[in-house]
C-alpha atoms as a PDB file:
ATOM      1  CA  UNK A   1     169.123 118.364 142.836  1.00  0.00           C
ATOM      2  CA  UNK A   2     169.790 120.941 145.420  1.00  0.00           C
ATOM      3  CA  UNK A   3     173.505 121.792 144.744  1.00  0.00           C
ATOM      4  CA  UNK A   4     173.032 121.713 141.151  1.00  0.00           C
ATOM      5  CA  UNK A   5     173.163 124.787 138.927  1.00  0.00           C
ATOM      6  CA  UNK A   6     171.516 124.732 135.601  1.00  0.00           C
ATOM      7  CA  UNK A   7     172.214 127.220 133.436  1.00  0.00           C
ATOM      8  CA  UNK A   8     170.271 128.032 129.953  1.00  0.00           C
ATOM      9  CA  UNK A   9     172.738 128.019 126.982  1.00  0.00           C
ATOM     10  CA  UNK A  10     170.510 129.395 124.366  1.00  0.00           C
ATOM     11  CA  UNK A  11     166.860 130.155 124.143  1.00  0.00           C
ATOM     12  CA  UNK A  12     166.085 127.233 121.891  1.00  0.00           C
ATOM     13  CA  UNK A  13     167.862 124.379 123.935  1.00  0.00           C
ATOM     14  CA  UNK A  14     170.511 123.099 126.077  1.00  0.00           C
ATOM     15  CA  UNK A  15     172.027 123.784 129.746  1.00  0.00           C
ATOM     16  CA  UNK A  16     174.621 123.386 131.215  1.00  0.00           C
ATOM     17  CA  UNK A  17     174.489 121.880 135.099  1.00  0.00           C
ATOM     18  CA  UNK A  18     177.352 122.067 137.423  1.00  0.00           C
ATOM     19  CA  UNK A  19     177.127 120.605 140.523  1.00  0.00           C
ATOM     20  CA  UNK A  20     177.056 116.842 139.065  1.00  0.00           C
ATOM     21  CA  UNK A  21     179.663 113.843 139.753  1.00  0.00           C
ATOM     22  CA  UNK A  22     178.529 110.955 137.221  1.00  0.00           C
ATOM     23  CA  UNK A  23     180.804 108.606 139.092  1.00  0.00           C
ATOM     24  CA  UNK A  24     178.319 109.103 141.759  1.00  0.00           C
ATOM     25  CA  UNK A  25     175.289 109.720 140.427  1.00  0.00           C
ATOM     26  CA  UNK A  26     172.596 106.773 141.701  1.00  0.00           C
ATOM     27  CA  UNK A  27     168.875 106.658 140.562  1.00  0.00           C
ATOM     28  CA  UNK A  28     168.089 109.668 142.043  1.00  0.00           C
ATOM     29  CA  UNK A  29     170.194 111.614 139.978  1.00  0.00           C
ATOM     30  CA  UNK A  30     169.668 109.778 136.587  1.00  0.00           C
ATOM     31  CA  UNK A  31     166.340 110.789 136.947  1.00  0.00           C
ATOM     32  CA  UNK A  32     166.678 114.174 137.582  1.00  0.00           C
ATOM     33  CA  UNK A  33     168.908 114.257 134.472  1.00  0.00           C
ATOM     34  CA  UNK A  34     165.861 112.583 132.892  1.00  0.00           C
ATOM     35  CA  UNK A  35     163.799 115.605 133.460  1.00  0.00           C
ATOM     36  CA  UNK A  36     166.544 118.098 132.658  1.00  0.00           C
ATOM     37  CA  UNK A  37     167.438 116.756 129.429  1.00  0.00           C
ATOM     38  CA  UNK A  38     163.554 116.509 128.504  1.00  0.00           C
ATOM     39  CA  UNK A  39     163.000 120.264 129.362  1.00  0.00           C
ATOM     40  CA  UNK A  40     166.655 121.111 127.377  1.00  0.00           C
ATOM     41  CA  UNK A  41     166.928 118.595 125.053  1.00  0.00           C
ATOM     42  CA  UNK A  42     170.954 118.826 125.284  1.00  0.00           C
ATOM     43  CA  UNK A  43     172.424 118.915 128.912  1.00  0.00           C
ATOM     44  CA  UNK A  44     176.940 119.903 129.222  1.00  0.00           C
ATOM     45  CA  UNK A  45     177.794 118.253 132.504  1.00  0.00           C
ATOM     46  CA  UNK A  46     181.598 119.475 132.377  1.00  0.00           C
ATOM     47  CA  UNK A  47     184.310 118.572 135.202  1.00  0.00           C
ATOM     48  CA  UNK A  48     184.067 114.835 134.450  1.00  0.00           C
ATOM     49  CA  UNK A  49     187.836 113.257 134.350  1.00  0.00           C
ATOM     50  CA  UNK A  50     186.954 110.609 136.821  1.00  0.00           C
ATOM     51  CA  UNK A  51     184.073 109.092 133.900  1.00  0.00           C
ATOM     52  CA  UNK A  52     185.455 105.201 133.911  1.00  0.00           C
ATOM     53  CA  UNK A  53     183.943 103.574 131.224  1.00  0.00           C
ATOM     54  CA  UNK A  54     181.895 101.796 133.755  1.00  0.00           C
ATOM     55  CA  UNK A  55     180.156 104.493 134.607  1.00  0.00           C
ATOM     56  CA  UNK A  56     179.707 105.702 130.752  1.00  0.00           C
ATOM     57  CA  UNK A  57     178.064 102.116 130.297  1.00  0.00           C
ATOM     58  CA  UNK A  58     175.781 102.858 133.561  1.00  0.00           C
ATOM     59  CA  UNK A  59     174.492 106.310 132.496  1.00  0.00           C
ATOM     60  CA  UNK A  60     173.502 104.744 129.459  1.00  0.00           C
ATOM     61  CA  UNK A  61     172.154 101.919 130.318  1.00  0.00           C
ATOM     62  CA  UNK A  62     169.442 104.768 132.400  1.00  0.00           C
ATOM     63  CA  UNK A  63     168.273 106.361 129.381  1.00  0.00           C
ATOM     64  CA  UNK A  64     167.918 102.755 127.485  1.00  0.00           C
ATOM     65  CA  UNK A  65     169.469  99.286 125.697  1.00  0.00           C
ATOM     66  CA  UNK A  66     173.222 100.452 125.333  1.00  0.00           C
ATOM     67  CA  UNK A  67     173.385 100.007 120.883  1.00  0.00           C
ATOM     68  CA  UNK A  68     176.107  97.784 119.841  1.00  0.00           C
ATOM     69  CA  UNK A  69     177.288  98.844 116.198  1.00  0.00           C
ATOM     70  CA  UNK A  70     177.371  96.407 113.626  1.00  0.00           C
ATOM     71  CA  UNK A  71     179.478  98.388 111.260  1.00  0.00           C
ATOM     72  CA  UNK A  72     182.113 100.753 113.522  1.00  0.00           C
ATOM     73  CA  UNK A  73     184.400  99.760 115.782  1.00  0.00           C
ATOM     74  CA  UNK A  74     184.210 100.017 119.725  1.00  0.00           C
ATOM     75  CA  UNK A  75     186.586 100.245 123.040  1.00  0.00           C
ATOM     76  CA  UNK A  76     188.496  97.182 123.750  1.00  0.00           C
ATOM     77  CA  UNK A  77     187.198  97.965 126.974  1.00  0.00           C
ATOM     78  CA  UNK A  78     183.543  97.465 126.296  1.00  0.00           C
ATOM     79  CA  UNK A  79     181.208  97.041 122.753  1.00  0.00           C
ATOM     80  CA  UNK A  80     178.814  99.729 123.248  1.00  0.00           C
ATOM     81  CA  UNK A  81     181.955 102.616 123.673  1.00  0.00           C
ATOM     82  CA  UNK A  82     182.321 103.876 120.314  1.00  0.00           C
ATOM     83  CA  UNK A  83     185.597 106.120 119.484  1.00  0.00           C
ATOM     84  CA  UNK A  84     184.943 109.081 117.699  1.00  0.00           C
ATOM     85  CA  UNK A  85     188.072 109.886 116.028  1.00  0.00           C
ATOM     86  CA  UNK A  86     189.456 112.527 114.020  1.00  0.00           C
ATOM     87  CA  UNK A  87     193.241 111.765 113.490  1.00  0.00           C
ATOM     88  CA  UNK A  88     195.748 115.135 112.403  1.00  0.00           C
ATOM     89  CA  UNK A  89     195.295 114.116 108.821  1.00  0.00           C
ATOM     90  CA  UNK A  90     191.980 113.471 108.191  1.00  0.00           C
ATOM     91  CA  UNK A  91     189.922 115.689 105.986  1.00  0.00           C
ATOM     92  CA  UNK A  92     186.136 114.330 106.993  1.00  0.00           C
ATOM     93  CA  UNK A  93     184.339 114.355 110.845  1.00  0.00           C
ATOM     94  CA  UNK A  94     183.933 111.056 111.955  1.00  0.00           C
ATOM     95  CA  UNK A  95     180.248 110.277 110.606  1.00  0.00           C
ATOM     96  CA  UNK A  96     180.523 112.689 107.454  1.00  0.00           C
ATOM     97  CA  UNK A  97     179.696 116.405 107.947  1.00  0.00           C
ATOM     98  CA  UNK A  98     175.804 116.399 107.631  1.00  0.00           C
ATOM     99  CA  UNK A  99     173.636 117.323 110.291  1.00  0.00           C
ATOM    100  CA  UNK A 100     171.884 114.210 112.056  1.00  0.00           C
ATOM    101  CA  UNK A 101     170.560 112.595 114.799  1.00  0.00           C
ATOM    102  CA  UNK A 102     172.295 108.643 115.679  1.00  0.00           C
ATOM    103  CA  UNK A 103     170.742 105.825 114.816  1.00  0.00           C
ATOM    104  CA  UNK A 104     167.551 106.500 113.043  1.00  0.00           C
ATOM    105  CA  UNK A 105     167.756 103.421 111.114  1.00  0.00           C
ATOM    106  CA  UNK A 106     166.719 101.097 113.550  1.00  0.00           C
ATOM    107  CA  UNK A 107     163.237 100.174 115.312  1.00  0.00           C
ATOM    108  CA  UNK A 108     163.496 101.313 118.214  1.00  0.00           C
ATOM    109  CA  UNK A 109     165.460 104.143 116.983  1.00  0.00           C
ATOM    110  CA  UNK A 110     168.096 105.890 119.498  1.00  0.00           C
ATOM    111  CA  UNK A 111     167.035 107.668 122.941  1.00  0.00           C
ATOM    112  CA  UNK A 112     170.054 109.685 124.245  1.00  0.00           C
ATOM    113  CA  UNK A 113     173.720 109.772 123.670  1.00  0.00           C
ATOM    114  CA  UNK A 114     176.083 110.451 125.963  1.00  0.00           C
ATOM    115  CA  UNK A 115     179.280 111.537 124.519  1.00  0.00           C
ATOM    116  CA  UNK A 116     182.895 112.042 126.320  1.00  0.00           C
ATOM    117  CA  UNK A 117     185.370 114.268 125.705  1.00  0.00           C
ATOM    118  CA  UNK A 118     188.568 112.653 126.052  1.00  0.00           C
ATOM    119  CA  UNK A 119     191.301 114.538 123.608  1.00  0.00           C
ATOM    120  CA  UNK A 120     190.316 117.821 121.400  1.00  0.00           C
ATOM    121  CA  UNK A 121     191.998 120.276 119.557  1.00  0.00           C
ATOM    122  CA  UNK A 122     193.164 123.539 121.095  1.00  0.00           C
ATOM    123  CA  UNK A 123     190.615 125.387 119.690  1.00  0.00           C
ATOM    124  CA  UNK A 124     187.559 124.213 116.952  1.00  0.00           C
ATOM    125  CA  UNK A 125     185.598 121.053 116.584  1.00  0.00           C
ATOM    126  CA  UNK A 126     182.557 122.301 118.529  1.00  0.00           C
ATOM    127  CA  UNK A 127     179.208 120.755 118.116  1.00  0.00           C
ATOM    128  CA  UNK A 128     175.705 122.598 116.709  1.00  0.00           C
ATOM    129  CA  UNK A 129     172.424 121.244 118.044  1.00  0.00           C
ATOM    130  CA  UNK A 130     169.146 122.318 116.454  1.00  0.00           C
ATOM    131  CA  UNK A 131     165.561 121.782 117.760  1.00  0.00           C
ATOM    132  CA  UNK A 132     163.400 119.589 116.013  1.00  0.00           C
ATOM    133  CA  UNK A 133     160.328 119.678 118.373  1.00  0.00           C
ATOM    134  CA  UNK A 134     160.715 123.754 118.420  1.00  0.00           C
ATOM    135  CA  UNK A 135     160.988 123.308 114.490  1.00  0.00           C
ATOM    136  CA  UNK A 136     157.739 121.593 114.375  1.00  0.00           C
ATOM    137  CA  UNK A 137     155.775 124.111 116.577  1.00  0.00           C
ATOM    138  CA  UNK A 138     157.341 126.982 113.826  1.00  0.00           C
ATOM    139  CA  UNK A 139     155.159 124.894 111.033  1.00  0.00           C
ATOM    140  CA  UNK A 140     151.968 126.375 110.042  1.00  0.00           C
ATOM    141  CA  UNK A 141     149.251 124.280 111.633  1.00  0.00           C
ATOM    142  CA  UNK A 142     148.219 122.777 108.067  1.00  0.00           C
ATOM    143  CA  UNK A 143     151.775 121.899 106.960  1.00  0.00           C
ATOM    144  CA  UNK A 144     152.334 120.163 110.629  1.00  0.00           C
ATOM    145  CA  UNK A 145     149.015 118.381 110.030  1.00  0.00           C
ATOM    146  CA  UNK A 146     150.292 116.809 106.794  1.00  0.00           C
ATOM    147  CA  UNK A 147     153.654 115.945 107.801  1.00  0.00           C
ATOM    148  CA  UNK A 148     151.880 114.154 110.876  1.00  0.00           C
ATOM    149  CA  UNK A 149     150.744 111.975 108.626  1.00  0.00           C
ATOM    150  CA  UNK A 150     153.595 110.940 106.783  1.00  0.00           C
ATOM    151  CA  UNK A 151     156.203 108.623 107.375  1.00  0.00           C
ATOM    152  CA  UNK A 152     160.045 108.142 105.954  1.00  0.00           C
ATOM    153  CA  UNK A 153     162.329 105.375 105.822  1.00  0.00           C
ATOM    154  CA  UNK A 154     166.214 105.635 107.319  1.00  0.00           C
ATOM    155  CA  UNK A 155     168.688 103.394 105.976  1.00  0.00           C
ATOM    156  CA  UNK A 156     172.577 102.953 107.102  1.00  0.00           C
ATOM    157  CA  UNK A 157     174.318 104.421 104.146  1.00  0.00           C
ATOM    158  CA  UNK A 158     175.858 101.731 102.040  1.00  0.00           C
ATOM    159  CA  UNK A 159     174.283  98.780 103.143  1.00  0.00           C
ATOM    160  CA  UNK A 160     171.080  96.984 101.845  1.00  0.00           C
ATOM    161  CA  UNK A 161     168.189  97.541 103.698  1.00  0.00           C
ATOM    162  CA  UNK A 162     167.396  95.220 106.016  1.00  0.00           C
ATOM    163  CA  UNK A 163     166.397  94.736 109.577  1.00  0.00           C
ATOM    164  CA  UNK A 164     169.763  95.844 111.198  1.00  0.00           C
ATOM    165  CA  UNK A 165     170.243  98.746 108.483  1.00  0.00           C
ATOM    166  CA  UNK A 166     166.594 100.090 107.666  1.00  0.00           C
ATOM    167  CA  UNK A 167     163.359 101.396 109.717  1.00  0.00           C
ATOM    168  CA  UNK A 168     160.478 103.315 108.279  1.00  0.00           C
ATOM    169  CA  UNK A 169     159.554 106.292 111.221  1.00  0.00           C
ATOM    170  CA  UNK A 170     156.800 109.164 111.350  1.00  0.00           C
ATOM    171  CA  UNK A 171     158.201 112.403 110.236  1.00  0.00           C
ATOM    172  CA  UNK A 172     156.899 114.026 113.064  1.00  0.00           C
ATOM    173  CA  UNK A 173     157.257 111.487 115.637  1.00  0.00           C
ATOM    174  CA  UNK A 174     155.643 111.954 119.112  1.00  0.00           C
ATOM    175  CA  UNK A 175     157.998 111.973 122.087  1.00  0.00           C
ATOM    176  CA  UNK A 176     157.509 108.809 124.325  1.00  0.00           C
ATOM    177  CA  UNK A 177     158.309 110.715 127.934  1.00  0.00           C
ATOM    178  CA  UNK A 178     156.742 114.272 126.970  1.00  0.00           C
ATOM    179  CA  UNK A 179     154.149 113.911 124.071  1.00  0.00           C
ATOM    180  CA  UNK A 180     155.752 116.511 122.401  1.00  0.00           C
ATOM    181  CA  UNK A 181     155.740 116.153 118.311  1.00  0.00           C
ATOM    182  CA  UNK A 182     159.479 116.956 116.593  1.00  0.00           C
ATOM    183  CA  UNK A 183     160.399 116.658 113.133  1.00  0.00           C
ATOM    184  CA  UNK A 184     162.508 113.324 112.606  1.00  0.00           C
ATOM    185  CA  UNK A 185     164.216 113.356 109.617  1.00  0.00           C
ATOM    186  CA  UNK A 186     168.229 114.084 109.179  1.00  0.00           C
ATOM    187  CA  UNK A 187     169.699 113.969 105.469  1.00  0.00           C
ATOM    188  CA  UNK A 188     172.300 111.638 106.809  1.00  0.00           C
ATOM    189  CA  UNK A 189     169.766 108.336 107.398  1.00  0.00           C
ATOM    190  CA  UNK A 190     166.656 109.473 105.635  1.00  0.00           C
ATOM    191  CA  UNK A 191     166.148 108.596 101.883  1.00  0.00           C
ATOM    192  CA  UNK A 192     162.390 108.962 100.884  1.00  0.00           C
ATOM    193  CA  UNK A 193     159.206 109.593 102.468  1.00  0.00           C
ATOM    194  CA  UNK A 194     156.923 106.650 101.405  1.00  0.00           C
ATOM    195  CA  UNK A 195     153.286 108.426 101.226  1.00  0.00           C
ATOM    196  CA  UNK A 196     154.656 110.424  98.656  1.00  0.00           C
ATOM    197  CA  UNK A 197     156.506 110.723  94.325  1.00  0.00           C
ATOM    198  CA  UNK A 198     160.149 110.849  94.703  1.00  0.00           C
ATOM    199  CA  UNK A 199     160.078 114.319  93.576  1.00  0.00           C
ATOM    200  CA  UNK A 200     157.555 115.777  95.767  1.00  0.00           C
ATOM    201  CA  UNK A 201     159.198 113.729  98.678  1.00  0.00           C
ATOM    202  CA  UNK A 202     163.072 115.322  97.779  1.00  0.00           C
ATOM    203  CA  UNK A 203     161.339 118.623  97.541  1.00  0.00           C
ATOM    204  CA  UNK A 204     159.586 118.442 101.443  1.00  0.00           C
ATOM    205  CA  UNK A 205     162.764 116.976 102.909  1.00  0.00           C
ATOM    206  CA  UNK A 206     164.812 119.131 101.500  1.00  0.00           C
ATOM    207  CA  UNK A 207     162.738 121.955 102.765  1.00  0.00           C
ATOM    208  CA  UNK A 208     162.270 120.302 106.458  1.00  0.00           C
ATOM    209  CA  UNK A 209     166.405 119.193 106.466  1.00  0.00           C
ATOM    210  CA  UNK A 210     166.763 123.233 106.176  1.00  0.00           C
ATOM    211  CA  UNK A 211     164.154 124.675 108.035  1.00  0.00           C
ATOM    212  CA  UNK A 212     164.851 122.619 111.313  1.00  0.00           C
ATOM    213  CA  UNK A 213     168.175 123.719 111.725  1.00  0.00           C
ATOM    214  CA  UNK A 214     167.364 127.549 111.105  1.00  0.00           C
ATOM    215  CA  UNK A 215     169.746 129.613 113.290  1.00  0.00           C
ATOM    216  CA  UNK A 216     167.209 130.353 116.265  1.00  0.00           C
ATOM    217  CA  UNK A 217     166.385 127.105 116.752  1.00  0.00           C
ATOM    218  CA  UNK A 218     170.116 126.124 117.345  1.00  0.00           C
ATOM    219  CA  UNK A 219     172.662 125.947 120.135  1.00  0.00           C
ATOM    220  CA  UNK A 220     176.510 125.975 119.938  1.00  0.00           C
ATOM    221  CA  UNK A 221     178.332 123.787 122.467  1.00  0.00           C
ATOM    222  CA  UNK A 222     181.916 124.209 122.916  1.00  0.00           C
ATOM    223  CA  UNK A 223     184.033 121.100 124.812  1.00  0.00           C
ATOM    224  CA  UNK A 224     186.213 121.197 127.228  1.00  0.00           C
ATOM    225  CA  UNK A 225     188.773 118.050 128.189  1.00  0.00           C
ATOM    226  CA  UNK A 226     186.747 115.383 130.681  1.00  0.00           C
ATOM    227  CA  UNK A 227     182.815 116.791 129.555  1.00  0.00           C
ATOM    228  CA  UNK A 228     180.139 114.748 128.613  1.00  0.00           C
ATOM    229  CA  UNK A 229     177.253 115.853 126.663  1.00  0.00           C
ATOM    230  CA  UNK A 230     173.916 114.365 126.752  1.00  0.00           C
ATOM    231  CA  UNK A 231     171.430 114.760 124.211  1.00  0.00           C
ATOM    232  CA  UNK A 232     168.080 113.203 123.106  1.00  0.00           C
ATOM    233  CA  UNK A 233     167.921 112.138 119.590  1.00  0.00           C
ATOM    234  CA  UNK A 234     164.297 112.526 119.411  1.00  0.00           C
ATOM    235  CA  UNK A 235     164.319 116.113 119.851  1.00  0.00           C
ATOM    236  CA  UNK A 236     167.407 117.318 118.208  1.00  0.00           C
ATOM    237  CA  UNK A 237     169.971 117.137 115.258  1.00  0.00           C
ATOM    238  CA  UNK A 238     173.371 117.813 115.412  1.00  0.00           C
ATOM    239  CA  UNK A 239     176.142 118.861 113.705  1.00  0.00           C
ATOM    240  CA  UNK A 240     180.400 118.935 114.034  1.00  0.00           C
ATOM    241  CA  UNK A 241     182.349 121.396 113.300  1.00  0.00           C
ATOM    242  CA  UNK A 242     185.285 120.322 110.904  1.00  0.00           C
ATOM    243  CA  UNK A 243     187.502 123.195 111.683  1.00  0.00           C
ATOM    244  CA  UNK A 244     190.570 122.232 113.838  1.00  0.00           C
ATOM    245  CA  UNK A 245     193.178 120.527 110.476  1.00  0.00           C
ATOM    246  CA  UNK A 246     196.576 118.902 111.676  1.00  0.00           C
ATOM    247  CA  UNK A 247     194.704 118.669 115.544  1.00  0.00           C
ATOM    248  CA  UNK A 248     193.487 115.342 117.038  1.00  0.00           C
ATOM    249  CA  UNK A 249     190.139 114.875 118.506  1.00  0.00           C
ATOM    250  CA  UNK A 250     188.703 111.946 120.204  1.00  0.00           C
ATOM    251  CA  UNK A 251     185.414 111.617 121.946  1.00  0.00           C
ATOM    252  CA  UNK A 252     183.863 108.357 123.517  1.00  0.00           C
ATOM    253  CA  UNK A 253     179.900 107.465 122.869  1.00  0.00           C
ATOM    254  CA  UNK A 254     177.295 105.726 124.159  1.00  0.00           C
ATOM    255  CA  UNK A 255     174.076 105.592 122.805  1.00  0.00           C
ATOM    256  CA  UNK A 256     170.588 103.991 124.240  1.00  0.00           C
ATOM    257  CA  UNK A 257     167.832 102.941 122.054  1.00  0.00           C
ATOM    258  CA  UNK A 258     164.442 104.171 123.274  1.00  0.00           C
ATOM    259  CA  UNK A 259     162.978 101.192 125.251  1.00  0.00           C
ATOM    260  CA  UNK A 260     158.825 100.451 124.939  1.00  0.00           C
ATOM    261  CA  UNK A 261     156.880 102.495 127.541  1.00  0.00           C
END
């Protein structure tokens, strides 16, 4: 939009744009985000104190199907806000400290989140975001070949797989909007690829789970009270920091499932 400003945050991915009121943000400007967030991957739209959870429900409803958890907790306010919570005592992130994307385990798997920064620590607790269509392209053109053709199962850890807990994905899934090919596997959700032994399928996801979030595919966001982050789970992993003890942090998300094209 013309009184935006989009900024770069790191050569790999992410931006951040000024400029934007959510509360006010019609069609138009969904869509524009659209195209942003496929071009970064991860947009920081900071500035946003006014962000009723309305409007959180509306901005995700125009990336997708708002998800409902079956397992965590929302809002009293509405079922698809879920709090993201880190009370003074705890010792783990909400979610567990791996890097991931959300809600891999489903068919259709997640589109975007859009996460809100409501209470943080003074300092710490910033999130990493890693690349996984940039990891891909690094690949030698034989090993992305291979992986093309290969496809893993996620599973909700803990549960029984079923058909609310357990979907079988490519490993290098092609994006719906761009075409673009990422890796999509995340050591949180992701327990075997099928085409393959047990052994020789720990051995190539543990060798994807660390190449893909190599340093120079990454980007470090920092929040700030009232920001919302965007990201696209198709494209990126993510990671948060667990380094703010005896602090309280708490976040509000949305996420939208991918919806048929």
């Amino acid at each position: 939009m013309n009184d935006w400003t989009v900024t770069p945050l790191a050569a790999s991915l992410g931006a951040r744009v000024d400029g934007v009121r959510l509360t006010d943000a019609g069609d138009v400007e969904l869509g524009a985000l659209q195209n942003l967030l496929d071009e970064h991957h991860v947009l920081v739209v900071s500035g946003q104190d006014e962000f009723s959870v309305a409007d959180h429900v509306r901005v995700g409803e125009s990336f997708g199907d708002p998800y409902v958890h079956p397992f965590i907790d929302a809002i009293p306010e509405h079922p698809a806000i879920l709090q993201v919570i880190k009370e003074p005592d705890d010792t783990e992130t909400f979610g567990g400290e791996f890097w991931h994307c959300d809600i891999s385990f489903t068919s259709p798997p997640a589109a975007v989140s859009i996460l809100h920064a409501r209470e943080l620590p003074p300092i710490g607790g910033d999130t990493l975001f890693a690349n996984t269509a940039l990891a891909f392209d690094r690949l030698s053109p034989r090993l992305q070949a291979w992986v093309s053709e290969l496809t893993a199962t996620h599973v909700y850890p803990g549960k029984e797989e079923g058909p609310s807990t357990a979907a079988t994905h490519p490993v290098a899934r092609i994006h719906p909007r761009t075409g673009r090919r990422a890796l999509y596997v995340n050591p949180a959700f992701v327990i075997r690829i099928e085409e393959l032994e047990r052994e020789e399928s720990d051995a190539l996801l543990s060798f994807l789970f660390t190449h893909q979030t190599r340093s120079e595919f990454q980007v470090r966001v920092r929040w700030e009270t009232g920001q919302v982050v965007l990201w696209d789970n198709r494209t990126t992993v993510h990671y948060a920091m667990n380094d703010y003890p005896g602090h309280r942090r708490r976040l509000q998300r949305v996420t939208a499932l991918e919806r048929p094209r």
